[in-house]
N, C-alpha and C. Protein backbone atom coordinates (compact mmCIF):
# COMPACT_ATOMS: atom_id res chain seq x y z
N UNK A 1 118.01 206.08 113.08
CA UNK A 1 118.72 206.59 111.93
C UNK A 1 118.51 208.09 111.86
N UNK A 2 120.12 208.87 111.42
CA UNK A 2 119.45 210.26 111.12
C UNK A 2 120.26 210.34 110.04
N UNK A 3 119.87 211.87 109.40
CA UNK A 3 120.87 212.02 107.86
C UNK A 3 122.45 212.01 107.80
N UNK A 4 122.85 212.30 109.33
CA UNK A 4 124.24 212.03 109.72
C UNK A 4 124.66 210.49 108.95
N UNK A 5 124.21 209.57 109.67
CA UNK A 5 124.20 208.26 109.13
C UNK A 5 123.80 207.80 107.56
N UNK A 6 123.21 208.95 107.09
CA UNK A 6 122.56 208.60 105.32
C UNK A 6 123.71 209.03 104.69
N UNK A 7 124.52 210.20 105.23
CA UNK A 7 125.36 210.64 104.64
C UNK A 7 126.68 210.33 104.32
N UNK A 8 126.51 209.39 105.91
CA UNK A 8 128.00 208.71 105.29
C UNK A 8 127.54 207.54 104.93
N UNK A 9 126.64 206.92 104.52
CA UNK A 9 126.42 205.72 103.70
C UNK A 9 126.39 205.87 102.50
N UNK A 10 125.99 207.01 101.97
CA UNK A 10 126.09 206.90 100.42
C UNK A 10 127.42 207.49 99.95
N UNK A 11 127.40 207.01 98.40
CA UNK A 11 128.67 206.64 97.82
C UNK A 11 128.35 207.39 96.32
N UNK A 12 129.40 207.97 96.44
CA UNK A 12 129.51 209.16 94.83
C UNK A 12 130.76 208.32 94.11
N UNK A 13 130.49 207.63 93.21
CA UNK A 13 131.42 207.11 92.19
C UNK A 13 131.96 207.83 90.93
N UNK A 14 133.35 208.25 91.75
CA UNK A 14 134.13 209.37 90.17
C UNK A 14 133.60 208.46 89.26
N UNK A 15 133.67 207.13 88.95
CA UNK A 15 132.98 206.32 87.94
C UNK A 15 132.52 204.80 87.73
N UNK A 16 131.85 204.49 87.11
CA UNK A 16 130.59 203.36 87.37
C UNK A 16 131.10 202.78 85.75
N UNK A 17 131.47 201.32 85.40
CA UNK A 17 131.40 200.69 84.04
C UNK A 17 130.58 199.20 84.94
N UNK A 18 130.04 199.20 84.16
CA UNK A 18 129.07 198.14 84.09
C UNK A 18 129.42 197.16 83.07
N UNK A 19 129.45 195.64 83.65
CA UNK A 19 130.30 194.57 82.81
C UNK A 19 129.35 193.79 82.72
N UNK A 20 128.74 192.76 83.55
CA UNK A 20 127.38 192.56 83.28
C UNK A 20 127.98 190.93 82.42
N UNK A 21 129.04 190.23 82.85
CA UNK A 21 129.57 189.17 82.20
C UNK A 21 129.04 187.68 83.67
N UNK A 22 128.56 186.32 83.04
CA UNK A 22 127.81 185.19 83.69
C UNK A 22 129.41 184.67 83.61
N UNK A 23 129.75 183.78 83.83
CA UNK A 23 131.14 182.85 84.37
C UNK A 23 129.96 181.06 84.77
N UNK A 24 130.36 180.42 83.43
CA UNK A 24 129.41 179.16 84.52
C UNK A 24 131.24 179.00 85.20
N UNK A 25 131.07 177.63 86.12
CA UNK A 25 131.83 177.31 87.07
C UNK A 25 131.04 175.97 87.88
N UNK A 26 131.56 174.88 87.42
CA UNK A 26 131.04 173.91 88.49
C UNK A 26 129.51 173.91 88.30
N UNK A 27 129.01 173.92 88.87
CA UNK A 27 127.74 174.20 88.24
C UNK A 27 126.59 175.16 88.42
N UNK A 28 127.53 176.22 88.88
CA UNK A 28 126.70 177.39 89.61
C UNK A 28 127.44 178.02 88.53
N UNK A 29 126.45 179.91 88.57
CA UNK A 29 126.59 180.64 87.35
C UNK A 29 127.11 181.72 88.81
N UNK A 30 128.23 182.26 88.15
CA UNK A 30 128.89 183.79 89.13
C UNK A 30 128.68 184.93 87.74
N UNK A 31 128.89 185.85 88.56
CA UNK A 31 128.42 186.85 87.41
C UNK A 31 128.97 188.07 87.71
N UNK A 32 129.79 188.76 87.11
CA UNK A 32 130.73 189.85 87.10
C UNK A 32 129.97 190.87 86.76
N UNK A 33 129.84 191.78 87.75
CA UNK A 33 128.89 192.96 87.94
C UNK A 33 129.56 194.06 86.99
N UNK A 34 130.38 194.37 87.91
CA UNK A 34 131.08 195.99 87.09
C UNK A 34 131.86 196.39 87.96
N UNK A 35 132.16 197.48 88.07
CA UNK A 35 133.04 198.45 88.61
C UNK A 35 132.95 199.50 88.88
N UNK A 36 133.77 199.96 89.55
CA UNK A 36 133.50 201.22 90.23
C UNK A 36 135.29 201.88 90.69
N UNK A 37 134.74 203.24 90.75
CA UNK A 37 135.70 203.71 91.19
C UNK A 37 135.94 205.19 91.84
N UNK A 38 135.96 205.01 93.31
CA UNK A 38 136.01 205.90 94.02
C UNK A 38 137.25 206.90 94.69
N UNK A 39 138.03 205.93 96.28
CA UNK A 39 139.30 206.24 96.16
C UNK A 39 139.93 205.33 95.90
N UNK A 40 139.19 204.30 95.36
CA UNK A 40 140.09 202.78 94.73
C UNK A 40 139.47 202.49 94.17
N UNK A 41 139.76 201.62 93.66
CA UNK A 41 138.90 200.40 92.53
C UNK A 41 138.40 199.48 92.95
N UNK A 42 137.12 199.31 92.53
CA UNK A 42 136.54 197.51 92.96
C UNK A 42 135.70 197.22 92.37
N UNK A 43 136.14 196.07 91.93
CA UNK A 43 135.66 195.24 91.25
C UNK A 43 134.62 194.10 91.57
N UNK A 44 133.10 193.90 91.50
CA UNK A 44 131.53 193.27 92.09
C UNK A 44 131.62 191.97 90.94
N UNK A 45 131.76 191.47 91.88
CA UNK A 45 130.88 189.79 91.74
C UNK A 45 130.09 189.19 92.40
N UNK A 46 128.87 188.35 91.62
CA UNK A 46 128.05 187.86 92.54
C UNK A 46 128.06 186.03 92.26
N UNK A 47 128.60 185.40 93.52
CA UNK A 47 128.36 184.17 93.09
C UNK A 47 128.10 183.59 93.71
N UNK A 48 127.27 181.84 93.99
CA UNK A 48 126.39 181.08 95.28
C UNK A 48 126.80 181.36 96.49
N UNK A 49 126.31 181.21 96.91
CA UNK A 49 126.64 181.18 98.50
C UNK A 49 125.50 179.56 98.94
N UNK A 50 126.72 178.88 99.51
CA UNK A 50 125.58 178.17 100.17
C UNK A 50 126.52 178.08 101.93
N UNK A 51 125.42 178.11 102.96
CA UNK A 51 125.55 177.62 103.86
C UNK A 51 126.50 176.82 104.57
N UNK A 52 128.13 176.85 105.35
CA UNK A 52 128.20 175.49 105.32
C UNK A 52 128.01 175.16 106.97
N UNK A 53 128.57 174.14 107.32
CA UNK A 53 128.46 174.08 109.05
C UNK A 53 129.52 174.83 109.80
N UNK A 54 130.55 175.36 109.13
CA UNK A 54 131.27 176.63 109.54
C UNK A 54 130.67 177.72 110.13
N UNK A 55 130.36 177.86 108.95
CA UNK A 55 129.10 179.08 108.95
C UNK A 55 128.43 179.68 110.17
N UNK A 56 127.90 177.76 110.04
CA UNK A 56 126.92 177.95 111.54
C UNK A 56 127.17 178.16 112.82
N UNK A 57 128.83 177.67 112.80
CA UNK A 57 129.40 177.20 114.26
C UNK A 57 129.13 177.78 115.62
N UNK A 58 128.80 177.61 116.41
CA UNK A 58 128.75 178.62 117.64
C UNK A 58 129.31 178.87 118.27
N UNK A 59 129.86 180.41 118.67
CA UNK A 59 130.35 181.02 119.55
C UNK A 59 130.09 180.79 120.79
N UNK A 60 130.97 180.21 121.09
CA UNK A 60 129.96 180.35 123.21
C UNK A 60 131.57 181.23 124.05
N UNK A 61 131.19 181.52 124.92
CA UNK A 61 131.72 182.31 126.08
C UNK A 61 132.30 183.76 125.83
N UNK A 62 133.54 183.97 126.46
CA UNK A 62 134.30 185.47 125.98
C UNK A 62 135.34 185.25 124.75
N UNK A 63 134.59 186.17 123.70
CA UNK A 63 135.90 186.02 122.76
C UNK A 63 136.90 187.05 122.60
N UNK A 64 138.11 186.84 123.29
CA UNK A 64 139.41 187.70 122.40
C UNK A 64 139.70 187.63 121.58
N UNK A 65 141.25 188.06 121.19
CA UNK A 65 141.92 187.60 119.98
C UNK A 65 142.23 186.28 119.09
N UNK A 66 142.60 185.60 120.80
CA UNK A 66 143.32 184.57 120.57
C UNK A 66 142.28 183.62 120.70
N UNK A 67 141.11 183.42 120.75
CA UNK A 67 140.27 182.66 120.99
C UNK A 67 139.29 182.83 119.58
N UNK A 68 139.07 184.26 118.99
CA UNK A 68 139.30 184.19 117.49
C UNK A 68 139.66 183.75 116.49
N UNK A 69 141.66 183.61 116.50
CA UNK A 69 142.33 182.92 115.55
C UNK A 69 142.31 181.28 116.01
N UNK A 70 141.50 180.95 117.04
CA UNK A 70 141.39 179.53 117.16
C UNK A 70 140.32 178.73 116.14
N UNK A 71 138.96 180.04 116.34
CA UNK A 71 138.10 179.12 115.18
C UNK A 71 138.28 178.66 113.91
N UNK A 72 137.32 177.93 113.91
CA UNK A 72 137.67 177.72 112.36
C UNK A 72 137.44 178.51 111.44
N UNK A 73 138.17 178.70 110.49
CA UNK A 73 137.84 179.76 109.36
C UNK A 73 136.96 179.18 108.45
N UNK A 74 136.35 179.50 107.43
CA UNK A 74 135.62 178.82 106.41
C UNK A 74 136.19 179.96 105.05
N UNK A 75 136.26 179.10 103.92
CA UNK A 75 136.85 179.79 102.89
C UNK A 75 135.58 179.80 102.00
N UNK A 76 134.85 181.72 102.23
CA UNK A 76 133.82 181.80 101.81
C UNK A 76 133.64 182.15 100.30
N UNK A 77 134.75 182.32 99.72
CA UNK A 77 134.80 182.57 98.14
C UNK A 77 135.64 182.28 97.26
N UNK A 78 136.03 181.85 96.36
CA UNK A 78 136.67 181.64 95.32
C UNK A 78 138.15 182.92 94.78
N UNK A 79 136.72 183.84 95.01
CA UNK A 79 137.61 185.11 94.75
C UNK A 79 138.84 185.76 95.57
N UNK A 80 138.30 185.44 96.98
CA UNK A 80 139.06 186.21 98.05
C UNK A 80 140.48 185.85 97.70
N UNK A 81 141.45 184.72 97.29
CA UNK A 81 142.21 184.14 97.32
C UNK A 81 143.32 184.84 95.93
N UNK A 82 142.36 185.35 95.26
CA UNK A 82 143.25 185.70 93.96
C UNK A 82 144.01 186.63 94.17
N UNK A 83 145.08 187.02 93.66
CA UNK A 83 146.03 187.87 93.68
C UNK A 83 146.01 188.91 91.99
N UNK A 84 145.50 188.05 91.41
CA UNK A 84 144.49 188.70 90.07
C UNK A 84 143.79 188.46 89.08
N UNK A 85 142.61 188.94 88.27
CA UNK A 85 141.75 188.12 87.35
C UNK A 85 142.21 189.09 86.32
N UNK A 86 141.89 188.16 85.15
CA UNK A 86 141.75 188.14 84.08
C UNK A 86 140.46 188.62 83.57
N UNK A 87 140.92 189.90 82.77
CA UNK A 87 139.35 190.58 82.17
C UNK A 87 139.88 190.89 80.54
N UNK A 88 139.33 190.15 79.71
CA UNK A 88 139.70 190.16 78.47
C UNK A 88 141.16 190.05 77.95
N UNK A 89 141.80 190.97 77.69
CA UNK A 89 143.55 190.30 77.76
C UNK A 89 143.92 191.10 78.94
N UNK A 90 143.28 192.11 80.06
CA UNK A 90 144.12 192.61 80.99
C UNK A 90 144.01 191.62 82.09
N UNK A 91 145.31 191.92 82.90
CA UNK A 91 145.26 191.11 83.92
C UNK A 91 145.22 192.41 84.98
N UNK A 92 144.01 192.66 86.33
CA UNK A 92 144.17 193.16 87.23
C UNK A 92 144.83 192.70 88.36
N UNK A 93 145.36 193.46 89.33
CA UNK A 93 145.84 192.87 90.07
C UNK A 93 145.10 193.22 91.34
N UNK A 94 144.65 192.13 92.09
CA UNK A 94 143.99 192.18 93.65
C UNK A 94 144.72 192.28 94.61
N UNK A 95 144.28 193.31 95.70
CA UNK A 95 144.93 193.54 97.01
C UNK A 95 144.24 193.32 98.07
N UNK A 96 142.75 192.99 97.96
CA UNK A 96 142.44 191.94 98.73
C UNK A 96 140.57 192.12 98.93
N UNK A 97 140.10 191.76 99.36
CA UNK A 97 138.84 192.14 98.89
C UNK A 97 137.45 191.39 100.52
N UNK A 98 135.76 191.20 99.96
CA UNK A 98 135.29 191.15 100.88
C UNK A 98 134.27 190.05 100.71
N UNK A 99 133.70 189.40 101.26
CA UNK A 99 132.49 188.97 100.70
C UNK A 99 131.58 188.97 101.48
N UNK A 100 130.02 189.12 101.27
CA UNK A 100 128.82 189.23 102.20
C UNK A 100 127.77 188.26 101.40
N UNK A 101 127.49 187.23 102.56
CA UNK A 101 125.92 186.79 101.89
C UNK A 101 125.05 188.16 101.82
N UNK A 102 124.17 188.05 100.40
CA UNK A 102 123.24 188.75 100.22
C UNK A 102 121.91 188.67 100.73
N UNK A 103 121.55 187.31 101.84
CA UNK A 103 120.77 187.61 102.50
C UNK A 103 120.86 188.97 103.42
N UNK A 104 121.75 189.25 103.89
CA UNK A 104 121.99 190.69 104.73
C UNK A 104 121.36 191.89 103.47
N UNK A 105 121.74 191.54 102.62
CA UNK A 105 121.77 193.05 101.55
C UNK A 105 120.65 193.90 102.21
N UNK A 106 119.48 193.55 102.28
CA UNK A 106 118.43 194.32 102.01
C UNK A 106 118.35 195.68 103.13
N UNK A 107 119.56 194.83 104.39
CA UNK A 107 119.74 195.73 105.18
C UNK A 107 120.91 196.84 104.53
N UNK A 108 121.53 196.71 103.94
CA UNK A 108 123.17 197.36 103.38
C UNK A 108 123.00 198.09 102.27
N UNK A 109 122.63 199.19 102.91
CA UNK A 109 121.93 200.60 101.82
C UNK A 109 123.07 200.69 101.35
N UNK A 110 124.22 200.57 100.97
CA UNK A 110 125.32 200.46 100.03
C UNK A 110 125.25 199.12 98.53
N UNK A 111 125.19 198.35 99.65
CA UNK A 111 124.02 197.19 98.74
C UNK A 111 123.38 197.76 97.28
N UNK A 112 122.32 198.09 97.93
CA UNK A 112 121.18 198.42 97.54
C UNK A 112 121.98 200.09 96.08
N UNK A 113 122.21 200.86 96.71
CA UNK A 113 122.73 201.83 96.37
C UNK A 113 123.62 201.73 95.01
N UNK A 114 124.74 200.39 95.06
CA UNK A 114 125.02 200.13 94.04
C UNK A 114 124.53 199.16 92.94
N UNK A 115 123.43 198.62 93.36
CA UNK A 115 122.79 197.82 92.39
C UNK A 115 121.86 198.63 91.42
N UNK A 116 121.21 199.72 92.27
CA UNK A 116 120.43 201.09 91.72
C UNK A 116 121.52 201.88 90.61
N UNK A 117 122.55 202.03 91.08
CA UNK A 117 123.55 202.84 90.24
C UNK A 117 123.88 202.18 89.04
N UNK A 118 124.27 200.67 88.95
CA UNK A 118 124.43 199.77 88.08
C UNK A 118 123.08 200.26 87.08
N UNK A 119 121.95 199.81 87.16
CA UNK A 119 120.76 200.10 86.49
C UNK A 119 120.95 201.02 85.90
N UNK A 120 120.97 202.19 86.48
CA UNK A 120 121.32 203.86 85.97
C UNK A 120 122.04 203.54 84.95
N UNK A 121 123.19 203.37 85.33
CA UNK A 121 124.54 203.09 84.51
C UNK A 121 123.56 202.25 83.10
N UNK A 122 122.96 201.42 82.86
CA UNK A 122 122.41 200.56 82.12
C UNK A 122 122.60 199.19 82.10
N UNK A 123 122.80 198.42 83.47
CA UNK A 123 123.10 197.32 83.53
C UNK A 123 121.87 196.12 83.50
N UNK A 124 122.18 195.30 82.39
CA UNK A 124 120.45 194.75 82.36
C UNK A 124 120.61 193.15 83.45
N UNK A 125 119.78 192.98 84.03
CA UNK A 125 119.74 192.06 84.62
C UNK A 125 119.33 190.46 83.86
N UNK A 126 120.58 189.81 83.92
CA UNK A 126 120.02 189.05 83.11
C UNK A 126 118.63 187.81 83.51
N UNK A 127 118.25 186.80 83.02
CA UNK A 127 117.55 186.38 83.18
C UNK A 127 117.31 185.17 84.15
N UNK A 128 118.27 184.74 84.17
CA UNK A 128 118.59 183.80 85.19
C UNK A 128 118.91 184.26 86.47
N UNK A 129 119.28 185.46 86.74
CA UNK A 129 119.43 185.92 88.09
C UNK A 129 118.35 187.11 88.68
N UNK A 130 117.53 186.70 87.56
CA UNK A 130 116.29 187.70 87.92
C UNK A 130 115.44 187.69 89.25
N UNK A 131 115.29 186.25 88.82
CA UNK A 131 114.44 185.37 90.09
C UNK A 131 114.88 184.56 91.11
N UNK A 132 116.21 184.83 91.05
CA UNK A 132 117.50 183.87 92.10
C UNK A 132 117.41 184.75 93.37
N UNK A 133 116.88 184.08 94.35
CA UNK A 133 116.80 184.64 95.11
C UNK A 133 118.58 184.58 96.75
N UNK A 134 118.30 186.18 96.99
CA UNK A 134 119.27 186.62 97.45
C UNK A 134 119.48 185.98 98.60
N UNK A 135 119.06 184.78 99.16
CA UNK A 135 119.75 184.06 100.18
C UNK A 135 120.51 182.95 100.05
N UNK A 136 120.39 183.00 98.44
CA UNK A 136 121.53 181.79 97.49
C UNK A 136 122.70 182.30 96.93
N UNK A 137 123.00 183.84 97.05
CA UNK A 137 123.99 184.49 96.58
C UNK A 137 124.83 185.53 97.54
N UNK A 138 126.07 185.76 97.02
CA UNK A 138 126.91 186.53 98.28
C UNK A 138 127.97 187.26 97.02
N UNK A 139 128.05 188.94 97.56
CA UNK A 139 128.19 189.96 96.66
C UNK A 139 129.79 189.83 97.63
N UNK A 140 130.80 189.70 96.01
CA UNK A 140 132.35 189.73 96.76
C UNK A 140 132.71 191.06 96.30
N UNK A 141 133.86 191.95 96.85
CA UNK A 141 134.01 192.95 96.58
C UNK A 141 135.23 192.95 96.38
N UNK A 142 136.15 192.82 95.12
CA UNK A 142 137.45 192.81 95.20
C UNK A 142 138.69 194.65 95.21
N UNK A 143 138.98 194.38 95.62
CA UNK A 143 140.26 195.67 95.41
C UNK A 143 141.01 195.75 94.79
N UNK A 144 141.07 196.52 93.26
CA UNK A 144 141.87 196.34 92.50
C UNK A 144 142.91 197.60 92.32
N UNK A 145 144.03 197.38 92.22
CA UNK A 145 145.30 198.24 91.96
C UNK A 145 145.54 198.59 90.57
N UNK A 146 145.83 200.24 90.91
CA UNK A 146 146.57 200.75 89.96
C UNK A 146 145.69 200.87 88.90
N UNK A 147 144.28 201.06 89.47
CA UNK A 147 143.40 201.32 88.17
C UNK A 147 142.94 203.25 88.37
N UNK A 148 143.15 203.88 87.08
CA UNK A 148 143.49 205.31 87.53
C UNK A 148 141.71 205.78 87.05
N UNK A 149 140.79 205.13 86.15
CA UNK A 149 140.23 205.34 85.63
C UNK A 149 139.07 203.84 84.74
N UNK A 150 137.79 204.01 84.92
CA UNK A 150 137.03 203.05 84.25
C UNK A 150 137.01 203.09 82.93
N UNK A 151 137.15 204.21 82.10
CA UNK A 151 136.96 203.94 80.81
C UNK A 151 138.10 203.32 79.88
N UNK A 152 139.17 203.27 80.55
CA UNK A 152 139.88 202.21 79.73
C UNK A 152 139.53 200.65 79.87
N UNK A 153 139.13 200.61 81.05
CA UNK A 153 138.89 199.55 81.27
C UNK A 153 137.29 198.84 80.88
N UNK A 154 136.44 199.64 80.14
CA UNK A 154 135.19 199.52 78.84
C UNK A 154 135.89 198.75 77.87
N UNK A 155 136.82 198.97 77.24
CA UNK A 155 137.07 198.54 76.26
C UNK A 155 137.45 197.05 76.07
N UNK A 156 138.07 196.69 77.51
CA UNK A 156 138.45 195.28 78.08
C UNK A 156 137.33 194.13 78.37
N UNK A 157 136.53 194.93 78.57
CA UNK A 157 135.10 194.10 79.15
C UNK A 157 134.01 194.25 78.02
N UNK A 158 134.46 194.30 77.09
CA UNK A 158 133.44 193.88 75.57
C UNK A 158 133.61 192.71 75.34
């Protein structure tokens, strides 16, 4: 690693709202982080991740393209699929987004970077996800349109 590499990992947010909202669901708790906004919008959720045998599948030999779109896919989130959520009476609209088990995080100084910023910002951690540990959860990152600015969007997430 050199500062070349620090430098383009970190992330200056024109602006940071912190939402900090639990969602039960089935019987796991997801939890709507906040937002951000840089040269787009995106919108952090964190919700289970478990394992499946997809997951696991193994790669064996040379992979191309077409030997790519052969595997199986696994549909790792809930979220990826939306086209838009609902945040108090606004409806955003998604253009498409990411998800990572958070076992990786600890490596993903972006990770890390925005969970620190959240804090700053004043985001309290609630209590149930205090001690949930990060190889049971996977941080989705959605892309939201046509958002020019976070502070209108404070007022939505009360």
């Amino acid at each position: 690693m050199n500062f070349l590499s620090l430098e383009e990992m970190y992330q200056k947010w024109q602006e940071l709202l912190v939402i900090g909202k639990t969602i039960e669901r089935e019987s796991y708790n997801d939890y709507i982080l906040g937002m951000t906004l840089a040269d787009e919008a995106k919108l952090y959720i964190l919700e289970a991740y478990r394992e499946t045998e997809l997951s696991k599948y193994r790669r064996r030999g040379v992979r191309n393209q077409r030997s790519i779109l052969k595997e199986p896919q696994e549909i790792c989130s809930r979220y990826l699929h939306c086209c838009s959520v609902q945040l108090g009476g606004e409806s955003l609209h998604i253009q498409g987004g990411t998800a990572s088990p958070m076992k990786y995080g600890l490596q993903d100084y972006g990770t890390i970077q925005l969970f620190l910023d959240l804090m700053t910002a004043g985001w309290k951690i609630p209590r149930w996800l205090k001690k949930e540990d990060w190889e049971n959860l996977q941080l989705v990152t959605l892309d939201v349109a046509g958002v020019k600015n976070c502070r209108n969007m404070s007022r939505i997430c009360r």
